[in-house]
PDB file of N, CA and C in Angstrom:
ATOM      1  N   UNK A   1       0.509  -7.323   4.894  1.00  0.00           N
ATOM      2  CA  UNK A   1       1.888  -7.396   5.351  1.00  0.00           C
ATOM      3  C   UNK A   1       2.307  -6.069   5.977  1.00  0.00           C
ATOM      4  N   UNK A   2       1.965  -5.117   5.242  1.00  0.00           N
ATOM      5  CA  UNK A   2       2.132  -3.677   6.115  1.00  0.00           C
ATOM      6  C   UNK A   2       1.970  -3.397   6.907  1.00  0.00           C
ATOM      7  N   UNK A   3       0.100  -3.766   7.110  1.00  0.00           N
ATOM      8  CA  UNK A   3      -0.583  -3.245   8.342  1.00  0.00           C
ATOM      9  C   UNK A   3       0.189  -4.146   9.666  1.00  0.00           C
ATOM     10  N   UNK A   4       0.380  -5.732   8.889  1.00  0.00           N
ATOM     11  CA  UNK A   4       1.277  -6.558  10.141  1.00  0.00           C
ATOM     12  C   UNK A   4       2.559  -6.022  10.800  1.00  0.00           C
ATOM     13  N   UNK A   5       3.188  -5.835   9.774  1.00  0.00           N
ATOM     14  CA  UNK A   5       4.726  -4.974  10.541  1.00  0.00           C
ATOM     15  C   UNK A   5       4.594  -3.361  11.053  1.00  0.00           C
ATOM     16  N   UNK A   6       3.373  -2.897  10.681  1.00  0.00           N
ATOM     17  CA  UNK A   6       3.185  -1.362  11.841  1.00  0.00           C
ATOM     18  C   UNK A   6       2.772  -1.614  12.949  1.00  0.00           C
ATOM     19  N   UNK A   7       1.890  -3.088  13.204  1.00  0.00           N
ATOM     20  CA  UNK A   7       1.448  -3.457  14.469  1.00  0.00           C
ATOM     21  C   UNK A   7       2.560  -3.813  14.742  1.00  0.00           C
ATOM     22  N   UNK A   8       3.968  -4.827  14.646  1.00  0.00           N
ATOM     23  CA  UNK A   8       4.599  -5.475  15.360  1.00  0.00           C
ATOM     24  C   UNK A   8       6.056  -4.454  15.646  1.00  0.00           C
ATOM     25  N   UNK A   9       5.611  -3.320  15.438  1.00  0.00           N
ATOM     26  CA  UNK A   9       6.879  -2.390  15.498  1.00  0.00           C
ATOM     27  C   UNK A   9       7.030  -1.731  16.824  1.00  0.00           C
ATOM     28  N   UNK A  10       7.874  -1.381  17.234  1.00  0.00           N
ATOM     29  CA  UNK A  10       8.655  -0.850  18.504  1.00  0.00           C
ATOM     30  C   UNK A  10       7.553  -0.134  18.725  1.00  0.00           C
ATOM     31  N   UNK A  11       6.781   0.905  19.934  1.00  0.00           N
ATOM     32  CA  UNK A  11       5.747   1.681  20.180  1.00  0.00           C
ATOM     33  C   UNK A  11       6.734   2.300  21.182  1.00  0.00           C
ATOM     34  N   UNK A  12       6.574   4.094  21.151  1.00  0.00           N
ATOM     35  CA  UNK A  12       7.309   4.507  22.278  1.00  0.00           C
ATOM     36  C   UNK A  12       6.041   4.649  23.653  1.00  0.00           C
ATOM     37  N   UNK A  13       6.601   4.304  24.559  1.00  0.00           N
ATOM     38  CA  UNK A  13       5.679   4.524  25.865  1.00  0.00           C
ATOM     39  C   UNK A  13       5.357   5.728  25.865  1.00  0.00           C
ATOM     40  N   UNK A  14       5.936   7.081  25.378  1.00  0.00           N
ATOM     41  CA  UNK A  14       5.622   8.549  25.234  1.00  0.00           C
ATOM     42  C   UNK A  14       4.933   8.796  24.186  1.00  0.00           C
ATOM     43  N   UNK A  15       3.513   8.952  23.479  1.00  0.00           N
ATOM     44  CA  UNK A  15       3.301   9.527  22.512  1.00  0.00           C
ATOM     45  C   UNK A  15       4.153  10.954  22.004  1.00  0.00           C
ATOM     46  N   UNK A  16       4.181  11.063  22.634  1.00  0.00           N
ATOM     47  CA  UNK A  16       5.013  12.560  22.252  1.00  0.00           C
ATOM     48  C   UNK A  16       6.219  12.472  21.754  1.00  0.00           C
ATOM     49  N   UNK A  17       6.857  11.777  21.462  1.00  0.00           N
ATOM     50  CA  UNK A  17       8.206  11.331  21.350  1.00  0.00           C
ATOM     51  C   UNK A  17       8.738  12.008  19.946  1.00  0.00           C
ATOM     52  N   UNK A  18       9.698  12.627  19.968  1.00  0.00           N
ATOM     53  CA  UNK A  18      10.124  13.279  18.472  1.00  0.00           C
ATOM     54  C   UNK A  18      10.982  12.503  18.049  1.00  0.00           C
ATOM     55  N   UNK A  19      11.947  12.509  16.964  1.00  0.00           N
ATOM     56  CA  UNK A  19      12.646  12.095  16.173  1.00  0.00           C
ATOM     57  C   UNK A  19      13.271  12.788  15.569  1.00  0.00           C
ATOM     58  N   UNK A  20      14.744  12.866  15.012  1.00  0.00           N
ATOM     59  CA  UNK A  20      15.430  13.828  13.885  1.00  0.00           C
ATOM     60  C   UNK A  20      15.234  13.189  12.701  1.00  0.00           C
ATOM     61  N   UNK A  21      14.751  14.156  11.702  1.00  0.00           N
ATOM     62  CA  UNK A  21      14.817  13.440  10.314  1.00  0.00           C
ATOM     63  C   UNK A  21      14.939  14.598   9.194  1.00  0.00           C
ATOM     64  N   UNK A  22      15.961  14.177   8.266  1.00  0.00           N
ATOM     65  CA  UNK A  22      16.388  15.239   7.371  1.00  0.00           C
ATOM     66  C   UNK A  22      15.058  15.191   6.266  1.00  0.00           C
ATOM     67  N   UNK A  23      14.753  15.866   5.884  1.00  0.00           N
ATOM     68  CA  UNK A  23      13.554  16.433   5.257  1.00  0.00           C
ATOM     69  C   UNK A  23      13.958  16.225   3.129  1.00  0.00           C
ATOM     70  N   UNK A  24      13.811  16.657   2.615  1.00  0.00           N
ATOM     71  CA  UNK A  24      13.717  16.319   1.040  1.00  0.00           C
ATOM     72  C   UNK A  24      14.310  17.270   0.259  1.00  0.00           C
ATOM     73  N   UNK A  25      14.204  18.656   1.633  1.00  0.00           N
ATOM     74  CA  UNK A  25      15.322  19.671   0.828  1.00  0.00           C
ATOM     75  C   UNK A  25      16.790  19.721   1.827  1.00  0.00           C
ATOM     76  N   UNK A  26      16.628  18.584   2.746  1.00  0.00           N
ATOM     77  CA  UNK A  26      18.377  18.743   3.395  1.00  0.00           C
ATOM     78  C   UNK A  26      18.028  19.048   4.836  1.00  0.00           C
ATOM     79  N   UNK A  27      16.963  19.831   4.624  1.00  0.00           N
ATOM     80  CA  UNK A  27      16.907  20.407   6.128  1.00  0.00           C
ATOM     81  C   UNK A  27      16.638  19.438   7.245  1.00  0.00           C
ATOM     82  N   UNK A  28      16.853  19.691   8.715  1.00  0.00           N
ATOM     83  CA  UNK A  28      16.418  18.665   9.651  1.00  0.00           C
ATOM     84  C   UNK A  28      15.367  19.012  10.640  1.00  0.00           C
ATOM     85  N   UNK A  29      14.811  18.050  10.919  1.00  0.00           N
ATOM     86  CA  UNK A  29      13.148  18.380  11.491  1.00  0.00           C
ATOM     87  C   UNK A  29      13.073  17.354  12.397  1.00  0.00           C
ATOM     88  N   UNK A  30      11.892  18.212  13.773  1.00  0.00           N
ATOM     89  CA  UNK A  30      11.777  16.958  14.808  1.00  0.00           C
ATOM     90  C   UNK A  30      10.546  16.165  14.012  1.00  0.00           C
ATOM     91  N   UNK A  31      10.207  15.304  14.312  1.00  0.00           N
ATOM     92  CA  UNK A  31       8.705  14.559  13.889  1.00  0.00           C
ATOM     93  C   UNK A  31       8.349  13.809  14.948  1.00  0.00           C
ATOM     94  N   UNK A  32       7.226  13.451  14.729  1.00  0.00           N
ATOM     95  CA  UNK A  32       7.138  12.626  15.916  1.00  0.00           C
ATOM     96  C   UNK A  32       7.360  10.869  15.478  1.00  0.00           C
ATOM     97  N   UNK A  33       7.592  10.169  16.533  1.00  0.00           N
ATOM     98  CA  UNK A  33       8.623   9.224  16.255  1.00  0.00           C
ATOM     99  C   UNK A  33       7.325   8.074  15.732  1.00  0.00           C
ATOM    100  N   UNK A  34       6.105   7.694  16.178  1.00  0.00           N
ATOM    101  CA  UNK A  34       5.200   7.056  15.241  1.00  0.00           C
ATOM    102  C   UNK A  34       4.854   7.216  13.980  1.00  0.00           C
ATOM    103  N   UNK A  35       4.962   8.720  13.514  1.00  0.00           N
ATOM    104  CA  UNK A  35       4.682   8.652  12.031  1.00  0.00           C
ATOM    105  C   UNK A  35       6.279   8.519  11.114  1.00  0.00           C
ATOM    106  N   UNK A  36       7.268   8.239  12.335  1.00  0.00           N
ATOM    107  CA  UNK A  36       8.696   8.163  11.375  1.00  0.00           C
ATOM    108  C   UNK A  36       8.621   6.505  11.055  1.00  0.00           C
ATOM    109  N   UNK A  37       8.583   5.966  12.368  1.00  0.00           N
ATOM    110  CA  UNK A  37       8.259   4.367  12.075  1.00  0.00           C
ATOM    111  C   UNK A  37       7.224   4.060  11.037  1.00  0.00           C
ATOM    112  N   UNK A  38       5.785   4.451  11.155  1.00  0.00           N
ATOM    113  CA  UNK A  38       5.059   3.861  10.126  1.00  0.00           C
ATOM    114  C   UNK A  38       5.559   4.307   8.620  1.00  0.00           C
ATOM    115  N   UNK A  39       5.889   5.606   8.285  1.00  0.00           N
ATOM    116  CA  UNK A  39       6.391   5.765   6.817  1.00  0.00           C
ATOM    117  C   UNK A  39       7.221   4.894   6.405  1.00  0.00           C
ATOM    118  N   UNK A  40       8.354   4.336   7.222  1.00  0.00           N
ATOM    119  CA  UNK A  40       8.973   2.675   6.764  1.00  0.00           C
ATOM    120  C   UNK A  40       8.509   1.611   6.329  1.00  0.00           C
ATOM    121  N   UNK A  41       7.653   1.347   6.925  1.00  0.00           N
ATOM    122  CA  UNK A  41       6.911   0.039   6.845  1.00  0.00           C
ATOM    123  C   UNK A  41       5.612  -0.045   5.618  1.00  0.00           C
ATOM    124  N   UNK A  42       4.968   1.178   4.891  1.00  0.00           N
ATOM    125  CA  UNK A  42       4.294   1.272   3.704  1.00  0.00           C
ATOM    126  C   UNK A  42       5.238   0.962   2.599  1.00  0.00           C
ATOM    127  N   UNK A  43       4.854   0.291   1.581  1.00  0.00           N
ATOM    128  CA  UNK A  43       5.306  -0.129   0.540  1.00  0.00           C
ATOM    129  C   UNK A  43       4.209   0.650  -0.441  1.00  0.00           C
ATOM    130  N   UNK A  44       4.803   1.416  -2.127  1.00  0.00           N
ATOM    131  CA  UNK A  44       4.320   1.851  -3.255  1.00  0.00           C
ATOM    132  C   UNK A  44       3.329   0.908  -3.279  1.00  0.00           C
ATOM    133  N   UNK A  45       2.558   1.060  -4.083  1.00  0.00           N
ATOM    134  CA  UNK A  45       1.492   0.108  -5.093  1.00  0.00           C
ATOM    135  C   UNK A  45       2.579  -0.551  -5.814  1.00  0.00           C
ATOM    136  N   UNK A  46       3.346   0.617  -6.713  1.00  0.00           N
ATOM    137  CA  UNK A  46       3.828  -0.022  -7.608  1.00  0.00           C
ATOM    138  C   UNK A  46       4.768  -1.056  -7.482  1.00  0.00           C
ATOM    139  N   UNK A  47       5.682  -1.190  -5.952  1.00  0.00           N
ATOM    140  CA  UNK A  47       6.143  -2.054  -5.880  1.00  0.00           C
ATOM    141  C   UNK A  47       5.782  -3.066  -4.750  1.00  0.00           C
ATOM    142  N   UNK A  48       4.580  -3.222  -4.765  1.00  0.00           N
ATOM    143  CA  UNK A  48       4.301  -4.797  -4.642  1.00  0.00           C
ATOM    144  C   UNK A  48       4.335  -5.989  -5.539  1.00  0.00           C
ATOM    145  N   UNK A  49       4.327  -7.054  -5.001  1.00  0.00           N
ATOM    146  CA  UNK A  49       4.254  -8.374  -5.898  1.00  0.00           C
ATOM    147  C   UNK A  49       3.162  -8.481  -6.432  1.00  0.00           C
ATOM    148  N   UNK A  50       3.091  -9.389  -7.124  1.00  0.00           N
ATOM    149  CA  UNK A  50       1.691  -9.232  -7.727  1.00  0.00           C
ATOM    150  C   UNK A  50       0.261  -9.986  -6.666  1.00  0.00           C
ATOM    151  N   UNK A  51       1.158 -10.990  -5.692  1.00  0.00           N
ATOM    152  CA  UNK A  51       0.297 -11.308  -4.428  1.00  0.00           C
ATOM    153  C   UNK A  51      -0.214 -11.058  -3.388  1.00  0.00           C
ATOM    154  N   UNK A  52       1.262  -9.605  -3.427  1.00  0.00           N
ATOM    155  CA  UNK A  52       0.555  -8.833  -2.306  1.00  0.00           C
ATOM    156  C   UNK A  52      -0.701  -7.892  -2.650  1.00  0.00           C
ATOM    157  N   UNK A  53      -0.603  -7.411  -4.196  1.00  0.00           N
ATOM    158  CA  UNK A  53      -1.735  -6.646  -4.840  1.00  0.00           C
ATOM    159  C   UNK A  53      -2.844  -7.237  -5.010  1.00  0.00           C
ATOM    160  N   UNK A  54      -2.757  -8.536  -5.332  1.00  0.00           N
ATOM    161  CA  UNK A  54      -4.024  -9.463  -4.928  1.00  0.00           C
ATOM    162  C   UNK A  54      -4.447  -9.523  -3.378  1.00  0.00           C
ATOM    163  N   UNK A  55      -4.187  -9.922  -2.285  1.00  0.00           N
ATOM    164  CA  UNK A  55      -4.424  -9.914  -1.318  1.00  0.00           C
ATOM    165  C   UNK A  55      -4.825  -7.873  -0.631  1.00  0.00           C
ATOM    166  N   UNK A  56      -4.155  -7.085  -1.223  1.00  0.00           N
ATOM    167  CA  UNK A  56      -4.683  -5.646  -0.489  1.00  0.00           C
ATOM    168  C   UNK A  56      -5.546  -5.651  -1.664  1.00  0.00           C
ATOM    169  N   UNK A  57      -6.068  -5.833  -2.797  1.00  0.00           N
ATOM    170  CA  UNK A  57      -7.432  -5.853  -3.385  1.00  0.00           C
ATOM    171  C   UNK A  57      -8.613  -6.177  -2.675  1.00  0.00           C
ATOM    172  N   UNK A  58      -8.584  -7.712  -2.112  1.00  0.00           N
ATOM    173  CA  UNK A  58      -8.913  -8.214  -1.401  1.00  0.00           C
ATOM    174  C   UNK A  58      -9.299  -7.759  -0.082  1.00  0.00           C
ATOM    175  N   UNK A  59      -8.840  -7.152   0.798  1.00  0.00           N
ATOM    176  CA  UNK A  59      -8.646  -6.334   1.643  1.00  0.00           C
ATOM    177  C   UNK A  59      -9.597  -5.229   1.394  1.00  0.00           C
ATOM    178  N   UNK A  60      -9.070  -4.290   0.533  1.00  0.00           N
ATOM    179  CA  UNK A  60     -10.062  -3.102   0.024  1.00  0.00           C
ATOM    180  C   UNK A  60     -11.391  -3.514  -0.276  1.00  0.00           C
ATOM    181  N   UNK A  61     -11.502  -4.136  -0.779  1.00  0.00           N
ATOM    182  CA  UNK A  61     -13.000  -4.599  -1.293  1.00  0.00           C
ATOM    183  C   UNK A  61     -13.914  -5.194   0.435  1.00  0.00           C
ATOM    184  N   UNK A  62     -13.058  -5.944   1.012  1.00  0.00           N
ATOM    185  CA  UNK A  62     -13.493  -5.855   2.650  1.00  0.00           C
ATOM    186  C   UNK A  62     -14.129  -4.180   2.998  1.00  0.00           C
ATOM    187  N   UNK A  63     -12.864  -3.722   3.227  1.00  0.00           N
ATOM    188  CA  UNK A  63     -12.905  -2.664   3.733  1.00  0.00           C
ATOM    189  C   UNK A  63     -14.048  -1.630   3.030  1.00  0.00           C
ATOM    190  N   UNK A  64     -14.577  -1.622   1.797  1.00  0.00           N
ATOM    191  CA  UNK A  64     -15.225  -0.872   0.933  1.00  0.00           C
ATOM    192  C   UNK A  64     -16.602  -1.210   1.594  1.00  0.00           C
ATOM    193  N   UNK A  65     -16.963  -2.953   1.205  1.00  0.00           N
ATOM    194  CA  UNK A  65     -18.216  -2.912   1.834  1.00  0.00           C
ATOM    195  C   UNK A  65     -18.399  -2.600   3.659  1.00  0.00           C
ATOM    196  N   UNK A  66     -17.389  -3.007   3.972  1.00  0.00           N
ATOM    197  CA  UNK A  66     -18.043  -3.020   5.787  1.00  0.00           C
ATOM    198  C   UNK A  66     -17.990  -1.131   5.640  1.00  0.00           C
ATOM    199  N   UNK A  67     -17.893  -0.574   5.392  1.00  0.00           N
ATOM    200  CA  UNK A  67     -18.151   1.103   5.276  1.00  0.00           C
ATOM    201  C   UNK A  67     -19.068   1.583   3.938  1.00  0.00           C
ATOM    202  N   UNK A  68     -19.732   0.960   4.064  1.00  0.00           N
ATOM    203  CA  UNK A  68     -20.724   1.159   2.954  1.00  0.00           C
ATOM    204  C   UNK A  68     -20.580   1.496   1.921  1.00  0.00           C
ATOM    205  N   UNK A  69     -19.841   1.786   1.028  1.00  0.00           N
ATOM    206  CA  UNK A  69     -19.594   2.031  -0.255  1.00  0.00           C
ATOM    207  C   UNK A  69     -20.206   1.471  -1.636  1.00  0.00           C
ATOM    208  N   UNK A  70     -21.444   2.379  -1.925  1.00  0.00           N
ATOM    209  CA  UNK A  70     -21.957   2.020  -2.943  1.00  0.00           C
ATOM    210  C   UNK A  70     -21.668   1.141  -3.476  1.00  0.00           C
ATOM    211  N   UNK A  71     -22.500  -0.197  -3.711  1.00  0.00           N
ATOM    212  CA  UNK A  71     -22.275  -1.321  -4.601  1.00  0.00           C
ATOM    213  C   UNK A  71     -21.254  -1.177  -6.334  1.00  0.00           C
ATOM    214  N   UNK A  72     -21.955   0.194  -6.782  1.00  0.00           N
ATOM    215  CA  UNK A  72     -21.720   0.228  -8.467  1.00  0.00           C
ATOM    216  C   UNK A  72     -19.910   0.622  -8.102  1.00  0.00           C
ATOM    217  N   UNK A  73     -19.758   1.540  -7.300  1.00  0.00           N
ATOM    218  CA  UNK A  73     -18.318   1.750  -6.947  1.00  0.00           C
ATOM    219  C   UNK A  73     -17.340   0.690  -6.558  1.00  0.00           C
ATOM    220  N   UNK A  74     -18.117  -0.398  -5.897  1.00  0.00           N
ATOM    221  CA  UNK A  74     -16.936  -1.343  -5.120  1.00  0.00           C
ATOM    222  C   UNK A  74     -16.886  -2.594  -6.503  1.00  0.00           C
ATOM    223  N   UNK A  75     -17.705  -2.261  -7.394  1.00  0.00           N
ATOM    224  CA  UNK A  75     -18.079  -3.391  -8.476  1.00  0.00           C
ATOM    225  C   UNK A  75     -16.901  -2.435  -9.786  1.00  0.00           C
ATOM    226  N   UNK A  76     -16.986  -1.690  -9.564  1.00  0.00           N
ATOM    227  CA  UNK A  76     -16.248  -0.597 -10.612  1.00  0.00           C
ATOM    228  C   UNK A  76     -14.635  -0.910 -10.563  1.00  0.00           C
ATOM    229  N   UNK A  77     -14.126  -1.048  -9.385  1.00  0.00           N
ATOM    230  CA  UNK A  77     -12.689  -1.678  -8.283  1.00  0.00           C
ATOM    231  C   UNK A  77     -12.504  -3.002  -8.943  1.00  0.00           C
ATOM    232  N   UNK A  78     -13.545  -3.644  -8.772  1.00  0.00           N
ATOM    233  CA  UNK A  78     -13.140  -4.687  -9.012  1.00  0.00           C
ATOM    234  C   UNK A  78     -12.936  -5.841 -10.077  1.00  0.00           C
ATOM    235  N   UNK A  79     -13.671  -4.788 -11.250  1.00  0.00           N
ATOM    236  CA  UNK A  79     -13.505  -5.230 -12.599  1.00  0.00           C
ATOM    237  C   UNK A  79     -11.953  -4.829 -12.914  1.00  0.00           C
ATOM    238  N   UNK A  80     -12.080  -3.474 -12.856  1.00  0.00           N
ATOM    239  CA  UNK A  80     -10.642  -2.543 -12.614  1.00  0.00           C
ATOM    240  C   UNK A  80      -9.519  -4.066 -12.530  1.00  0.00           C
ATOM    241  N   UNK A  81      -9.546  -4.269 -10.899  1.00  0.00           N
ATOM    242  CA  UNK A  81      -8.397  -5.172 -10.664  1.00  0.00           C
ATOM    243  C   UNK A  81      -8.630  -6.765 -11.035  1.00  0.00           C
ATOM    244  N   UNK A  82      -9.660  -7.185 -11.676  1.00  0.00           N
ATOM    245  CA  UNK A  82      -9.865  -8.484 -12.636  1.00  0.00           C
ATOM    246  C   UNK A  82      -9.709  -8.245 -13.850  1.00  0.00           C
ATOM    247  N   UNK A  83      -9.210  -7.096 -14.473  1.00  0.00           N
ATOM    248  CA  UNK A  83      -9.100  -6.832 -15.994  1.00  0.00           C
ATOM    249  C   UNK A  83      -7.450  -6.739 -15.759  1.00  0.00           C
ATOM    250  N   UNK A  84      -6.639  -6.062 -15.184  1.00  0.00           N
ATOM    251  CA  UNK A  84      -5.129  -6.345 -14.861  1.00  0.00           C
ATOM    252  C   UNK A  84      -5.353  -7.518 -14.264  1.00  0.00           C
ATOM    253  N   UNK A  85      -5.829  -8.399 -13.820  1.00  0.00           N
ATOM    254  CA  UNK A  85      -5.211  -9.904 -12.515  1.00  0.00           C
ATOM    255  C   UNK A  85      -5.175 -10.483 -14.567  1.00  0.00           C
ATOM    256  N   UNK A  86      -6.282 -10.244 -15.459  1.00  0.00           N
ATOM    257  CA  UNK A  86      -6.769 -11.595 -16.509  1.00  0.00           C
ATOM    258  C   UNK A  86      -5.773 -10.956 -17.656  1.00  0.00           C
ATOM    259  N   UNK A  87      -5.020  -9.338 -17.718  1.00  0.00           N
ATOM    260  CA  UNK A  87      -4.566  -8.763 -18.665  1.00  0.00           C
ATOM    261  C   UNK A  87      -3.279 -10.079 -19.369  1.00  0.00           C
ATOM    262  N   UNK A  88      -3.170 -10.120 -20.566  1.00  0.00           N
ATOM    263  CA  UNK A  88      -2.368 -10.760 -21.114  1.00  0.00           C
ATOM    264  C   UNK A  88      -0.699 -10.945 -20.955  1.00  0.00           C
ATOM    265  N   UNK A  89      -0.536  -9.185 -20.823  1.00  0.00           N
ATOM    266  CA  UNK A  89       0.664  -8.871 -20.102  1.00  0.00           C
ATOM    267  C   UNK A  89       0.990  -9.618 -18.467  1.00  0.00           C
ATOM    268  N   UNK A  90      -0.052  -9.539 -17.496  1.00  0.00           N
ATOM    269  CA  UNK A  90       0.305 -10.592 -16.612  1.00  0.00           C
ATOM    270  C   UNK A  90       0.759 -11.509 -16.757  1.00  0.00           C
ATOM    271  N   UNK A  91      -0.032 -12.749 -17.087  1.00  0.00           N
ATOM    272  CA  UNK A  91       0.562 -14.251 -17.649  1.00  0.00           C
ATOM    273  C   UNK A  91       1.475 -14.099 -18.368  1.00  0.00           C
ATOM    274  N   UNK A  92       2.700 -13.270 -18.968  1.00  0.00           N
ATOM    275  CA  UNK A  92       3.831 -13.212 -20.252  1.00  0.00           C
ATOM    276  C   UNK A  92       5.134 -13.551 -19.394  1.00  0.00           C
ATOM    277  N   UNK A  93       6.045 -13.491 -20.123  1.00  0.00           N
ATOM    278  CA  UNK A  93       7.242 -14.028 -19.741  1.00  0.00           C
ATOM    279  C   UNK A  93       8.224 -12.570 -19.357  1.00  0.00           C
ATOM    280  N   UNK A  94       7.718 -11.660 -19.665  1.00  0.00           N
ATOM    281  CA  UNK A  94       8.158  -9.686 -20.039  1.00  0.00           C
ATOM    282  C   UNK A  94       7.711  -9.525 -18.375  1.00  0.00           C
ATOM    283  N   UNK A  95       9.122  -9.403 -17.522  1.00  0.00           N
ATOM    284  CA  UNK A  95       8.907  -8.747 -16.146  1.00  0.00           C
ATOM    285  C   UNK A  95       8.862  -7.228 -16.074  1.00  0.00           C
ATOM    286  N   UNK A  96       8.812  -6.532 -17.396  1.00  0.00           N
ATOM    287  CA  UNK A  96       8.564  -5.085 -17.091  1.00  0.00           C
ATOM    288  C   UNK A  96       7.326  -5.151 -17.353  1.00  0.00           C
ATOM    289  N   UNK A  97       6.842  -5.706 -18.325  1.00  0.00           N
ATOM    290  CA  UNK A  97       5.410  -5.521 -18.727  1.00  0.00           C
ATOM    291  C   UNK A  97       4.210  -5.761 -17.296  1.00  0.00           C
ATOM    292  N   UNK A  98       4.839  -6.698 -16.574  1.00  0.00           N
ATOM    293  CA  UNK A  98       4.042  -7.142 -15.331  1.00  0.00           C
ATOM    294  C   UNK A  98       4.162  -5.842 -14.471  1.00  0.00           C
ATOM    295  N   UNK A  99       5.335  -5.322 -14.176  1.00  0.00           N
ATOM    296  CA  UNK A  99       5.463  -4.587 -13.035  1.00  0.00           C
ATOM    297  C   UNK A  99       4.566  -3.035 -14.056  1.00  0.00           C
ATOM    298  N   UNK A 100       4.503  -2.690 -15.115  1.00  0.00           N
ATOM    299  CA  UNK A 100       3.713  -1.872 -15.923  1.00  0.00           C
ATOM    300  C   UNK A 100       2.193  -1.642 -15.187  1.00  0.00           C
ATOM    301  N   UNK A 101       1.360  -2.894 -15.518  1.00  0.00           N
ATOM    302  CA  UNK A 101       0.517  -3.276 -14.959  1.00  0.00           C
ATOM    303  C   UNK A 101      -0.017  -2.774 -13.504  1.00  0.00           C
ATOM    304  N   UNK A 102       1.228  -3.174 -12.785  1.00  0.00           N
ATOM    305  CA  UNK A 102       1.149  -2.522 -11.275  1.00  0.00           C
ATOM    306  C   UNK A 102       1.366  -1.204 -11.284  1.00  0.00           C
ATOM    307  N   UNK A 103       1.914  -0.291 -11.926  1.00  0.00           N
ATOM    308  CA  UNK A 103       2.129   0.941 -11.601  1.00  0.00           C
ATOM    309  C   UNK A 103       0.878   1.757 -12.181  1.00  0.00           C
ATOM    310  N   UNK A 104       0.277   0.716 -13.048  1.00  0.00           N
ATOM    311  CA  UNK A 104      -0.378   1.541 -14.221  1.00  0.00           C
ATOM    312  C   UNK A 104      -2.087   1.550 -12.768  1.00  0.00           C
ATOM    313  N   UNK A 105      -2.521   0.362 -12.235  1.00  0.00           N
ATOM    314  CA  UNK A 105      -2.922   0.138 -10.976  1.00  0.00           C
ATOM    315  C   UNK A 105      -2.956   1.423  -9.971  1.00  0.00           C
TER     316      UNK A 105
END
């Protein structure tokens, strides 16, 4: 869903293109205007759904093998995210306990 809405986002015809953006201590800064757009459009880990974390699992594990990434490593991932998908706390009725899960991810 991310990678979809950074592709379908405005593109300036100028790479060069700056932007004003107030910074974290107040201050204001040019940037350039592609990396202001894409920082919008990323979403936390922690707050995805639990479908979208299934599906960029999914994704990663693509992405792991077509770049070669040691078998024991991409097998290591993916117990990882089949031990939270099967954790007990998932299936419960406790919506903090779920979103736990994801942050803990």
């Amino acid at each position: 869903k991310g990678l979809r809405n950074a592709e379908l986002s405005t593109r300036s015809a100028d790479d060069d293109a700056l932007t004003l953006l107030q910074t974290s201590d107040g201050l204001h800064a040019f940037v350039p205007l592609a990396t202001a757009q894409a920082k919008g459009s990323v979403t936390k880990d922690e707050d995805l759904s639990w479908e979208e974390f299934s599906e960029a699992a999914h994704r990663l594990v693509t992405a792991m093998r077509e770049n070669s990434w040691p078998d024991e490593r991409v097998d290591s991932h993916v117990k990882f995210w089949l031990a939270l998908e099967s954790h007990p706390w998932r299936h419960g009725s406790c919506e903090i306990s779920k979103r736990a899960l994801l942050t803990y991810q």
